[in-house]
Protein backbone atom coordinates (compact mmCIF):
# COMPACT_ATOMS: atom_id res chain seq x y z
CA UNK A 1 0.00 0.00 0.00
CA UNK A 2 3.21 2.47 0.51
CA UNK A 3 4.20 1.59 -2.81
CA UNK A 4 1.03 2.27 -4.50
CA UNK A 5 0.39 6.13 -2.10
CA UNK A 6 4.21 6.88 -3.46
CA UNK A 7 3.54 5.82 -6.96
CA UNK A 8 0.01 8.26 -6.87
CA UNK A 9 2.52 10.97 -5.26
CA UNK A 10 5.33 10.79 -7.85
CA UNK A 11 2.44 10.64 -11.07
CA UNK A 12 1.15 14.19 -9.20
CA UNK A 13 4.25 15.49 -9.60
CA UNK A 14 5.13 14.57 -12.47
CA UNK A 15 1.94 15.68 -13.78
CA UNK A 16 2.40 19.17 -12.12
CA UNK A 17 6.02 19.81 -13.20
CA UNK A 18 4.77 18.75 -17.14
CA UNK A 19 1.62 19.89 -17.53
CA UNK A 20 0.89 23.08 -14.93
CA UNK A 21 4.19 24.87 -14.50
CA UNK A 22 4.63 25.65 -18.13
CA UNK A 23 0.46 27.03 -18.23
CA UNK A 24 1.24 29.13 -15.65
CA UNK A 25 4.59 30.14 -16.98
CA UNK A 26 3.26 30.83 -19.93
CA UNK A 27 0.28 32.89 -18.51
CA UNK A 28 2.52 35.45 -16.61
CA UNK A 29 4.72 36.11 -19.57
CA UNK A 30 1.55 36.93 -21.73
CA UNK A 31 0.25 39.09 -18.79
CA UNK A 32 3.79 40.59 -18.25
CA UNK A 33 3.82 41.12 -22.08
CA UNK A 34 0.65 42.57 -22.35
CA UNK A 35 0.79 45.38 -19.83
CA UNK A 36 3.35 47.07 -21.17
CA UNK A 37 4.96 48.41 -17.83
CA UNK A 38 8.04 50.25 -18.22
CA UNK A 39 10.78 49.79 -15.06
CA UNK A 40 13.06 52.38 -14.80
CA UNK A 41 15.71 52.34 -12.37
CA UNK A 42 15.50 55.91 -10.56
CA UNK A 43 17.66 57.36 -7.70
CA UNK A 44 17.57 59.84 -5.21
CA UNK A 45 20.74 61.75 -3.76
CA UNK A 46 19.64 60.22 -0.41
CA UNK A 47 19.36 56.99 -1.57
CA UNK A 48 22.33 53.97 -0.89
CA UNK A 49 21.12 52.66 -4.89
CA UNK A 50 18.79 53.02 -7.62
CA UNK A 51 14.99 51.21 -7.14
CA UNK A 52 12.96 49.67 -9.80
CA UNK A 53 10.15 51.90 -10.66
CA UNK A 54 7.14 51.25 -12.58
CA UNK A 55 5.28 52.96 -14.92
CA UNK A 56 1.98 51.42 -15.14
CA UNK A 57 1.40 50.51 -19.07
CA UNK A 58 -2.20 51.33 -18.77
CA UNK A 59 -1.74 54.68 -17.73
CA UNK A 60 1.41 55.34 -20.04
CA UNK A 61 -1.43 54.03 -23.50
CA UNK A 62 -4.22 56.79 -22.64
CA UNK A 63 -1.24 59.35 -22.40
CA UNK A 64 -1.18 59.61 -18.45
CA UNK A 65 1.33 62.38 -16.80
CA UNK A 66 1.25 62.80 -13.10
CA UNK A 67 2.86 63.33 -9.80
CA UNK A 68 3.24 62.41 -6.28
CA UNK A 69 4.83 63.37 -3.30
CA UNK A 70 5.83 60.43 -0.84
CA UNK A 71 7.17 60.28 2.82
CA UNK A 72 9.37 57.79 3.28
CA UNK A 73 10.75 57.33 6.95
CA UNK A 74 13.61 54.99 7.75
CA UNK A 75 14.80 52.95 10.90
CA UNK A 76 18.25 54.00 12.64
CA UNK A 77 19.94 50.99 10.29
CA UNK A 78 19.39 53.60 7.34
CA UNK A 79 16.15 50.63 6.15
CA UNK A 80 13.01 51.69 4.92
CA UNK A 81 10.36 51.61 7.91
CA UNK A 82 7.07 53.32 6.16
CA UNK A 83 5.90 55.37 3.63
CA UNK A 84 2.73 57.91 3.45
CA UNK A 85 1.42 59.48 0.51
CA UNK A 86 1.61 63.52 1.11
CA UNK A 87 0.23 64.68 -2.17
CA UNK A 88 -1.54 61.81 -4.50
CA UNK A 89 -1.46 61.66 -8.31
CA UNK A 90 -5.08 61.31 -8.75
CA UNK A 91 -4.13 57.92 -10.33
CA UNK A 92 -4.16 55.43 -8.01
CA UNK A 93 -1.84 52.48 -10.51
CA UNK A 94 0.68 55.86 -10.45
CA UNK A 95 0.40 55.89 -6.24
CA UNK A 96 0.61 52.29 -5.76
CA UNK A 97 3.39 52.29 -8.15
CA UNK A 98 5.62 54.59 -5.91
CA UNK A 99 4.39 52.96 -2.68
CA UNK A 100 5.39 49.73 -3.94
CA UNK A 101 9.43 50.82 -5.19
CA UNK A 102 10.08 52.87 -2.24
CA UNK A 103 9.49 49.74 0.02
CA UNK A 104 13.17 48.66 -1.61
CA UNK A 105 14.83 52.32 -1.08
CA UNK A 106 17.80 52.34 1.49
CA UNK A 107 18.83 55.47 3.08
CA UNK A 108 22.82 56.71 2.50
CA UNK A 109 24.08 56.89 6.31
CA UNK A 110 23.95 60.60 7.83
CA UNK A 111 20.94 61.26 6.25
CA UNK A 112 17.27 62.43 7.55
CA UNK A 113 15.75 59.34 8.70
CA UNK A 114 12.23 60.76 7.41
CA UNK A 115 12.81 61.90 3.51
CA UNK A 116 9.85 63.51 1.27
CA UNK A 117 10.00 62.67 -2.81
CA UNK A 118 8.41 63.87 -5.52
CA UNK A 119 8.01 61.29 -8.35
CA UNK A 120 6.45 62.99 -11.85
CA UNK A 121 5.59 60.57 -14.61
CA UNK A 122 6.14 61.68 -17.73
CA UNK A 123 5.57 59.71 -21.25
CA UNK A 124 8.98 60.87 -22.04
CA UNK A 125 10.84 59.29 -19.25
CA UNK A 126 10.27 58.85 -15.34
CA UNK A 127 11.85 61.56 -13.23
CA UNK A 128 12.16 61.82 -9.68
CA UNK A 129 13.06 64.95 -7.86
CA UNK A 130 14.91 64.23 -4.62
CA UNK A 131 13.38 66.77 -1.86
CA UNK A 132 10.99 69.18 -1.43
């Protein structure tokens, strides 16, 4: 009876690693592909590195140019802690966006541990502007 439990166990997987995993696979690069997101890797003087930034493909098709002001405040280790929207964009894929990559930032030592950003999308390119 062990035999036949590992036999029904192994055909599952094998049945999951051949036949599932590729669907799925194959779904999220046909989602990925049809959004169009752009990521842009975007920096601000007080950050340690660049973060991935995305520019919702949605809003970039109807032509969609905004801004948003973020507070971003950081633990004592120079980590991100929380973030607060100050001013939103009106768009909330453009405000989510921004919440999201900010999440990643890391704070250069002997810096403000609470920072404010202003992010403006722009069809052009994505620009950030460091501090109010």
């Amino acid at each position: 009876m062990n035999t036949e439990k590992l036999l029904l166990v192994l055909w599952f997987a094998i049945l999951l690693v051949l036949l599932i995993a590729p669907a799925v696979k194959r779904y999220r690069k046909v989602k990925q592909f049809n959004s169009r997101d752009e990521f842009l890797e975007v920096q601000a003087s007080w950050m340690a590195a660049p973060i991935t930034m995305k520019y919702p493909g949605e809003l970039k098709r109807k032509g969609v140019e905004a801004s948003v002001i973020v507070e971003i405040s950081f633990n004592k280790n120079c980590e991100f802690s929380s973030a607060c929207l100050l001013q939103s964009s009106g768009e909330k894929l453009f405000d989510k966006s921004v919440l999201k990559a900010v999440e990643n930032a890391k704070l250069l030592a002997n810096k403000e541990l609470i920072q404010q950003w202003k992010v403006t999308f722009k069809l052009e390119m994505l620009s950030v502007m460091p501090q109010l």
